[in-house]
N, C-alpha and C. Protein backbone atom coordinates (compact mmCIF):
# COMPACT_ATOMS: atom_id res chain seq x y z
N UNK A 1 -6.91 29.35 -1.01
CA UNK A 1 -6.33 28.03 -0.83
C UNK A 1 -4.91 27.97 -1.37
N UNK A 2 -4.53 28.67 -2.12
CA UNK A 2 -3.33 28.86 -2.98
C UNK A 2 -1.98 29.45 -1.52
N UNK A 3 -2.73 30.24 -0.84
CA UNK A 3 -1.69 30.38 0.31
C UNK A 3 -1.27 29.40 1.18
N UNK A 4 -2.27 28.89 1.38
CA UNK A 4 -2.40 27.49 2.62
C UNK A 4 -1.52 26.83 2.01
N UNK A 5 -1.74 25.63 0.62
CA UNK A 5 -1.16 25.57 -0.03
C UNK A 5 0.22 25.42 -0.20
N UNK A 6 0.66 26.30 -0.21
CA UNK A 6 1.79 27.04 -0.87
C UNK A 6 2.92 27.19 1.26
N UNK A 7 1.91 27.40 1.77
CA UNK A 7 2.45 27.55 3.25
C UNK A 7 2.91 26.09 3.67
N UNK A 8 2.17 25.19 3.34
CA UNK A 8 1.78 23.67 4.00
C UNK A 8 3.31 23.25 3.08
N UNK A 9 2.96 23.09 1.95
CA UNK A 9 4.21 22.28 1.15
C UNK A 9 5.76 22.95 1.58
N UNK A 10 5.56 24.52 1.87
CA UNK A 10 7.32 24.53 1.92
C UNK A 10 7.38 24.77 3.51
N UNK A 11 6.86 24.59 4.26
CA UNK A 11 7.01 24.06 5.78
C UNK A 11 7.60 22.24 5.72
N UNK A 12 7.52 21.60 4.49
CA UNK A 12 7.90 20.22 4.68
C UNK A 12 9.44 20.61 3.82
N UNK A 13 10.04 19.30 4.64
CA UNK A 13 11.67 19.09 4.39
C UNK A 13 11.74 19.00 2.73
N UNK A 14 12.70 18.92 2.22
CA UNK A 14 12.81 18.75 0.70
C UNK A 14 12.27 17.09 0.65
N UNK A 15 12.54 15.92 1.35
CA UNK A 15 12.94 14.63 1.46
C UNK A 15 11.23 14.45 1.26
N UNK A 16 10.49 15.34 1.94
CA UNK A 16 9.12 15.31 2.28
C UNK A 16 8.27 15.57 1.50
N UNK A 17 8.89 16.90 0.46
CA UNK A 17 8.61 17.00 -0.72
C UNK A 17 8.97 16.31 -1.95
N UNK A 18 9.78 15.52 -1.87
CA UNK A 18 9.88 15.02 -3.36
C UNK A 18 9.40 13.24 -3.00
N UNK A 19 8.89 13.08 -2.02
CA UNK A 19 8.04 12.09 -1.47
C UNK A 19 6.57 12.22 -1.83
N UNK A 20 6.09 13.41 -1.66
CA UNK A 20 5.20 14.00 -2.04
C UNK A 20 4.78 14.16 -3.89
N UNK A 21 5.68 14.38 -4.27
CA UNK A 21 5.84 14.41 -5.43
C UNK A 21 5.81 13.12 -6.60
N UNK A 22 6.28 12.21 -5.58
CA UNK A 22 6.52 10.69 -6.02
C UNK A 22 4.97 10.29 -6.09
N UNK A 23 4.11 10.76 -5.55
CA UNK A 23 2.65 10.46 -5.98
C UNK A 23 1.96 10.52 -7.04
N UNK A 24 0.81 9.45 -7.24
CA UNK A 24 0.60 9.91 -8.49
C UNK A 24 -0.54 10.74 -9.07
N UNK A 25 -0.70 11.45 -8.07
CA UNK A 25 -1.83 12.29 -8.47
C UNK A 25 -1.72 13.73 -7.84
N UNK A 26 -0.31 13.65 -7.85
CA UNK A 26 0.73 15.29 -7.02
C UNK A 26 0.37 16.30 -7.75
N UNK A 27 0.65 15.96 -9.48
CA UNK A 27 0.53 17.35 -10.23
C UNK A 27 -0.80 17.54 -10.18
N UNK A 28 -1.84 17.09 -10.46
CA UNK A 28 -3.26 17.12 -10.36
C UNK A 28 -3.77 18.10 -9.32
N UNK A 29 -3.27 17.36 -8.05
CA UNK A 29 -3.61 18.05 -6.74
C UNK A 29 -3.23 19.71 -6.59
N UNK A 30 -2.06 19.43 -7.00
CA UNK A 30 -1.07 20.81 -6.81
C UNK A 30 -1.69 21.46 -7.59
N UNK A 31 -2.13 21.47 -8.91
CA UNK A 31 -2.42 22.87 -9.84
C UNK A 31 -3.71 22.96 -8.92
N UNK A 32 -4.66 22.30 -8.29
CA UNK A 32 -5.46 22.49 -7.69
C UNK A 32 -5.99 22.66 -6.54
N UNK A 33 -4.57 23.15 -6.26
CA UNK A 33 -4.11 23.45 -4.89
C UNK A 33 -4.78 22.97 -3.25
N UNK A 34 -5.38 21.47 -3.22
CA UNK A 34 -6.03 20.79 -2.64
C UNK A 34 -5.16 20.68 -1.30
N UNK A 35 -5.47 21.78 -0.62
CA UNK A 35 -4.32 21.55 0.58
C UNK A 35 -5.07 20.66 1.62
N UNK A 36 -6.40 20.11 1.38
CA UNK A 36 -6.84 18.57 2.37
C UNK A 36 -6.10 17.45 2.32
N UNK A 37 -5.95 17.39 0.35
CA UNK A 37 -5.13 16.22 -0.19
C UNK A 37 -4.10 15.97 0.83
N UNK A 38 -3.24 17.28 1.05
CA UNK A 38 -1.77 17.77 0.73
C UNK A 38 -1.39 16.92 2.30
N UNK A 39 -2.10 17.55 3.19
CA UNK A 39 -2.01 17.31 4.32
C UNK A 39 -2.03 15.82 4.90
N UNK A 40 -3.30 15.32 4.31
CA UNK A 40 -3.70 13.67 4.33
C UNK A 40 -2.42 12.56 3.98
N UNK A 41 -1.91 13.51 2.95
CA UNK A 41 -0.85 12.34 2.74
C UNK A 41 0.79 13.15 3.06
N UNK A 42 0.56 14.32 3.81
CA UNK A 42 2.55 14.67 4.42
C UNK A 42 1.93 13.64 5.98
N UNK A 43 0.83 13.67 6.39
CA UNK A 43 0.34 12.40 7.65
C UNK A 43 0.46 11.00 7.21
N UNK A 44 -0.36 10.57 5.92
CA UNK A 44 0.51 9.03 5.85
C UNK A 44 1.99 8.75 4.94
N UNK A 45 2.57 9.90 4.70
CA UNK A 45 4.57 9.88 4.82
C UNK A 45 4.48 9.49 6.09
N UNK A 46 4.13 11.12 6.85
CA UNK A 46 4.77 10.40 8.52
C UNK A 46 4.62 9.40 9.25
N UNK A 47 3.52 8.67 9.60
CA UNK A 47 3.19 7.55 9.61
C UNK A 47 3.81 6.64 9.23
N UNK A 48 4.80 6.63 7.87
CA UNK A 48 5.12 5.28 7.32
C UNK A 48 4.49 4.20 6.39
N UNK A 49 3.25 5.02 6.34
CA UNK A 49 2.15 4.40 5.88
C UNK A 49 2.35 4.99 4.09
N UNK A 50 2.53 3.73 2.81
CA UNK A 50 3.03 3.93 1.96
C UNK A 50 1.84 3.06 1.13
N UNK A 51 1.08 3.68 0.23
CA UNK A 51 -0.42 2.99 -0.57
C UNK A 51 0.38 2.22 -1.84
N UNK A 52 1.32 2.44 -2.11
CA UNK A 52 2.08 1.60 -3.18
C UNK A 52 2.62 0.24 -2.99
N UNK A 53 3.26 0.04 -1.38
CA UNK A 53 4.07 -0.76 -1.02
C UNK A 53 3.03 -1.57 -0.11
N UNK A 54 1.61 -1.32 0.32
CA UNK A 54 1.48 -2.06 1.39
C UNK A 54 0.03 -3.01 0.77
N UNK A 55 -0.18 -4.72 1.30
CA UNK A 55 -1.20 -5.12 1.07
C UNK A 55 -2.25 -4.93 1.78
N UNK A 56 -3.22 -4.12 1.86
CA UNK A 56 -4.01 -3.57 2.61
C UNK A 56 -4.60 -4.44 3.01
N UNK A 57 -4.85 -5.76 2.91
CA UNK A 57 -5.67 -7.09 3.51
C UNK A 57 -4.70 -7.54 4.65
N UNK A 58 -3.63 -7.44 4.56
CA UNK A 58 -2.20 -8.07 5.52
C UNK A 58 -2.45 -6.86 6.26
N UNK A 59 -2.59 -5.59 5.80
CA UNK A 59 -2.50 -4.47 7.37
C UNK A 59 -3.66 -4.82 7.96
N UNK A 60 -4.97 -4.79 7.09
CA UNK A 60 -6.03 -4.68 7.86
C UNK A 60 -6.05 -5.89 8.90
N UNK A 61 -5.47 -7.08 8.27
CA UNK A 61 -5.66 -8.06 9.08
C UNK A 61 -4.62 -8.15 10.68
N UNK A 62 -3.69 -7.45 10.19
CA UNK A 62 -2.62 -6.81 11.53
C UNK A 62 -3.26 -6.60 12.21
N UNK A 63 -3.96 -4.94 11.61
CA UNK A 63 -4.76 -4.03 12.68
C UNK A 63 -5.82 -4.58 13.35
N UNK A 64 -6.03 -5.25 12.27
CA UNK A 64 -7.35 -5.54 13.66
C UNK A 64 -7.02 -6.87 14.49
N UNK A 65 -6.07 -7.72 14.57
CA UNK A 65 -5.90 -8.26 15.58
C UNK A 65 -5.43 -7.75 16.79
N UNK A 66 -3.94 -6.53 16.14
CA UNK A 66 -3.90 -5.46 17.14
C UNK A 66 -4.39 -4.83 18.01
N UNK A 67 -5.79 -4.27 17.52
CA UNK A 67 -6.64 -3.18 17.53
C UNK A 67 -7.40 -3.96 18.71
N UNK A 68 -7.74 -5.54 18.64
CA UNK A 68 -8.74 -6.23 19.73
C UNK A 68 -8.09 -6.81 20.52
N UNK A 69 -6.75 -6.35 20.52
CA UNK A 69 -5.73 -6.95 21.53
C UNK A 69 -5.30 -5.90 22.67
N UNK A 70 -5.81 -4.54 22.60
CA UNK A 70 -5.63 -3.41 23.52
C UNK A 70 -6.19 -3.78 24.57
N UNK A 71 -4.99 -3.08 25.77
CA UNK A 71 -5.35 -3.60 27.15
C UNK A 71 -4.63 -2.13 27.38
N UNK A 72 -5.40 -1.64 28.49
CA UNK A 72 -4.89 -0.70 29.61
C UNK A 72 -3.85 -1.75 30.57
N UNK A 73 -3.09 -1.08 30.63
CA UNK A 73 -1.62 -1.54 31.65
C UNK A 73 -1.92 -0.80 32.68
N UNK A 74 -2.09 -1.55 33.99
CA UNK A 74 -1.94 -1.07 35.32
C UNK A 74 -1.28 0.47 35.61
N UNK A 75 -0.02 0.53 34.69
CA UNK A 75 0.75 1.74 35.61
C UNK A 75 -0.06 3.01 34.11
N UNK A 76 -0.82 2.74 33.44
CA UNK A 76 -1.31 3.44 32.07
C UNK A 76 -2.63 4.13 32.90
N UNK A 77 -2.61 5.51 32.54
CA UNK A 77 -3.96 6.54 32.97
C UNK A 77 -4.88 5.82 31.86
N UNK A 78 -6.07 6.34 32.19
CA UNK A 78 -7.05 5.92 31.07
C UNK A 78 -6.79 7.46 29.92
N UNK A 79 -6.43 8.72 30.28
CA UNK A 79 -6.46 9.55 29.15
C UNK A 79 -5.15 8.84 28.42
N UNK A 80 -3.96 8.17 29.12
CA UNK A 80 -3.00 7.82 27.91
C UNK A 80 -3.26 6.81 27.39
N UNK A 81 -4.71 5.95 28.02
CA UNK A 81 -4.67 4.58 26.78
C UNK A 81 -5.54 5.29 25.79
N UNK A 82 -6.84 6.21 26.25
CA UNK A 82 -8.02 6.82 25.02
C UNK A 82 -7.13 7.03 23.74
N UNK A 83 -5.76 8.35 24.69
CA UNK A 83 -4.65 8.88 23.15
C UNK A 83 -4.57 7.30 22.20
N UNK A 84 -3.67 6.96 22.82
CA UNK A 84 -3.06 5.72 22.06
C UNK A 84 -4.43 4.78 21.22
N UNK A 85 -5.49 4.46 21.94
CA UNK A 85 -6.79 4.21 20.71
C UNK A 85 -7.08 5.07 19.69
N UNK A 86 -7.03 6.28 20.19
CA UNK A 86 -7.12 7.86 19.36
C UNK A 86 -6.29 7.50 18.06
N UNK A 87 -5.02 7.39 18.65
CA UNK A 87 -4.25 7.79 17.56
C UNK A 87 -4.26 6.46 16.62
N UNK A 88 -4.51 5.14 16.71
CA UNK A 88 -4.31 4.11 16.56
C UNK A 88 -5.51 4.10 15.18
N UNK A 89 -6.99 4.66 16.00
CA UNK A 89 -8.22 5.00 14.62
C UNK A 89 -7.90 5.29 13.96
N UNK A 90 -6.75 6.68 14.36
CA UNK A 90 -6.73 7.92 12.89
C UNK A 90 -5.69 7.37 12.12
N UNK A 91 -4.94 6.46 12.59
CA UNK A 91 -3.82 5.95 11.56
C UNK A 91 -4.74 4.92 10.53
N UNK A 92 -5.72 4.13 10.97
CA UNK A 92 -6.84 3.66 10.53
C UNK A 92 -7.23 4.61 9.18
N UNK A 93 -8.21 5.29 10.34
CA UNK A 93 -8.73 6.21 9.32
C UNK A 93 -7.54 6.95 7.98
N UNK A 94 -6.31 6.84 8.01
CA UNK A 94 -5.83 7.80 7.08
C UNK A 94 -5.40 6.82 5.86
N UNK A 95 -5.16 5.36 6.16
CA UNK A 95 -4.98 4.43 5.41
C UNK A 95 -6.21 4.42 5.06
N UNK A 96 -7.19 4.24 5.27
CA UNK A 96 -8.42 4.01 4.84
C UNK A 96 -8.78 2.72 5.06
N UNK A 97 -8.78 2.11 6.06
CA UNK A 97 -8.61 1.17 6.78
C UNK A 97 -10.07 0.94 7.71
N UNK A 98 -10.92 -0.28 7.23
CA UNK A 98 -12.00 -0.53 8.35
C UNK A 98 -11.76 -1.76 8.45
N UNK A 99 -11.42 -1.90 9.58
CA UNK A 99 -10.92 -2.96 10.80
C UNK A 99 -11.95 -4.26 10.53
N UNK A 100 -13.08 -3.72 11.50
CA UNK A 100 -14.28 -4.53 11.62
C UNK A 100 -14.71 -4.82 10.11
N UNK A 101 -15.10 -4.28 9.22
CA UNK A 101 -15.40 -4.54 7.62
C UNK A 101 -14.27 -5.53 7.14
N UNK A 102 -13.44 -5.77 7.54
CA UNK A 102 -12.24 -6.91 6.83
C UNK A 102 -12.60 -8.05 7.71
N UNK A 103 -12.75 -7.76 9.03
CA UNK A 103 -12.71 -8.92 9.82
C UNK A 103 -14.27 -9.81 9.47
N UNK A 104 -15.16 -9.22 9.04
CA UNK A 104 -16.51 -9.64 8.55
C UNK A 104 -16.14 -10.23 7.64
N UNK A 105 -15.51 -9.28 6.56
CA UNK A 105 -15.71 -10.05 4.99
C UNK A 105 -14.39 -11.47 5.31
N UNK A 106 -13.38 -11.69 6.12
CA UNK A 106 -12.71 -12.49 5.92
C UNK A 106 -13.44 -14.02 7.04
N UNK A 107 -14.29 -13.05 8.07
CA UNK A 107 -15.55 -14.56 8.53
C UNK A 107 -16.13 -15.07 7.33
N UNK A 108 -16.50 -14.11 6.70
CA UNK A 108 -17.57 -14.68 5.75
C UNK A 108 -16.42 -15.21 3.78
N UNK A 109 -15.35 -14.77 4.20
CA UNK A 109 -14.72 -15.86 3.06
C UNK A 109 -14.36 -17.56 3.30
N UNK A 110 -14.50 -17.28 4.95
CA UNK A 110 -14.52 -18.47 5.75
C UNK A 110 -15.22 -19.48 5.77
N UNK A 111 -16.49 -19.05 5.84
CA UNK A 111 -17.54 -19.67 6.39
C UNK A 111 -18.19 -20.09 4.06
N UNK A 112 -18.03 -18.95 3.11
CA UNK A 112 -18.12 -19.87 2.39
C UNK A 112 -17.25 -20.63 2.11
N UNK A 113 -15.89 -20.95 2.11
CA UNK A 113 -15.22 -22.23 1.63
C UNK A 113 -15.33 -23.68 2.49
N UNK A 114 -15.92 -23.10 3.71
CA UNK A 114 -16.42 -24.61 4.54
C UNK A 114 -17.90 -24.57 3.69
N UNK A 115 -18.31 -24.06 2.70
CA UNK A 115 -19.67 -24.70 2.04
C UNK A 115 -19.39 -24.98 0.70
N UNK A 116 -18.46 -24.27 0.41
CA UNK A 116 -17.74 -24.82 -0.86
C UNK A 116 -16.98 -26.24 -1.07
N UNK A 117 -16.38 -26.29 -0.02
CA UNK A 117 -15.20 -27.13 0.14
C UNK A 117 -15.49 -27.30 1.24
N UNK A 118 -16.19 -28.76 1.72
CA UNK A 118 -16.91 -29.71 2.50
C UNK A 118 -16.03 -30.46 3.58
N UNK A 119 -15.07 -31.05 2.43
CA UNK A 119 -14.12 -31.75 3.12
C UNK A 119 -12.92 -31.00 3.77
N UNK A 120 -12.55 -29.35 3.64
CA UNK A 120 -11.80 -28.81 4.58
C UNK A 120 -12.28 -28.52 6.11
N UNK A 121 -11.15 -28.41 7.00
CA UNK A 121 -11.67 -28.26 8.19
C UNK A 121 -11.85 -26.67 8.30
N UNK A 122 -12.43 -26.59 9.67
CA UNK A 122 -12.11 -25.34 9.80
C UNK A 122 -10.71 -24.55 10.10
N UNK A 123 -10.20 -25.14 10.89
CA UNK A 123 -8.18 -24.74 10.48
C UNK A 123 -8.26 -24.60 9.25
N UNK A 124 -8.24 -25.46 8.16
CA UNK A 124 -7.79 -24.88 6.91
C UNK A 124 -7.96 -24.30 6.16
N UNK A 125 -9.96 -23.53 6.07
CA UNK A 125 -10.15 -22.42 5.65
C UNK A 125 -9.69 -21.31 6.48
N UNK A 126 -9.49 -21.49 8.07
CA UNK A 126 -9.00 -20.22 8.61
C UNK A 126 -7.36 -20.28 7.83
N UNK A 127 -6.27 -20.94 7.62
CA UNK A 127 -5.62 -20.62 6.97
C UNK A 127 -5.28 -20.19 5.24
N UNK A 128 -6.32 -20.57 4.85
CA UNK A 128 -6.93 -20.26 3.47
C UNK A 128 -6.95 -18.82 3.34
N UNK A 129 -7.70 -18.67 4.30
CA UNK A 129 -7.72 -16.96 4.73
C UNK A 129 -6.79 -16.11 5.02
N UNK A 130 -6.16 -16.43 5.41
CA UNK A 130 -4.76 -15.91 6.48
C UNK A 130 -4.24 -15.91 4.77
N UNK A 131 -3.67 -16.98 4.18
CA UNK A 131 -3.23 -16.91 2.42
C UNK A 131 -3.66 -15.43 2.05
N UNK A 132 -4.69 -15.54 1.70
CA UNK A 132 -5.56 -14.54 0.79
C UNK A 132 -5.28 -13.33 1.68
N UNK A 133 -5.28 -12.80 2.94
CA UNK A 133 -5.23 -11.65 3.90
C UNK A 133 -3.78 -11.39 3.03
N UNK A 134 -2.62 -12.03 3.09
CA UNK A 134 -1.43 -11.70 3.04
C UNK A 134 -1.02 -11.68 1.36
């Protein structure tokens, strides 16, 4: 593993590496030469996808409006819409991101503050929510 390793990290740019490095569990990984780690996260650099900077309730709640908003376009093959779902999961999957599991738990933060709180409508626990998502 020490080759892989050692192959994987200096195949990335310096910019890529000291990005890498900016993590906080780099030295850890590295003496332990976890080249799954290594990989998982030079994919969410590329991505853009940053676990420090992002509220994972505001993405999840993105993604999955996103995610149930996919439409095949007339002039679109079905293998280039599958890619584009494809790739759309695994960006999912690398954030660690379950779509459907947020969209449940934020029905059901819903549905208790209309039993909590009697006199709100339903608009205003759905924006209650939307608060708390962001």
């Amino acid at each position: 593993m020490t080759k892989l390793y050692s192959l994987i990290l200096g195949q990335c740019t310096e910019a890529l590496q000291e990005a890498l490095k900016g993590i906080d569990d780099f030295q850890a990984k590295g003496d332990a030469f976890d080249a799954k780690w290594l990989l998982e996260n030079i994919k969410l650099l590329s991505s853009g996808i940053k676990k420090a900077t992002v509220n994972i309730c505001k993405l999840a709640h993105r993604a999955g409006r996103q995610f149930f908003k996919f439409r095949q376009k007339e002039d679109k093959s079905c293998e280039s819409f599958m890619t584009h779902v494809n790739d759309f999961v695994m960006n999912l999957d690398l954030a660690k991101i379950n779509v459907v599991e947020h969209m449940i738990t934020t029905d059901t933060y819903i549905q208790k503050l209309l039993i909590l709180e009697p006199t709100l409508t339903v608009m205003e626990c759905e924006a209650n929510a939307k608060e708390v998502a962001v």
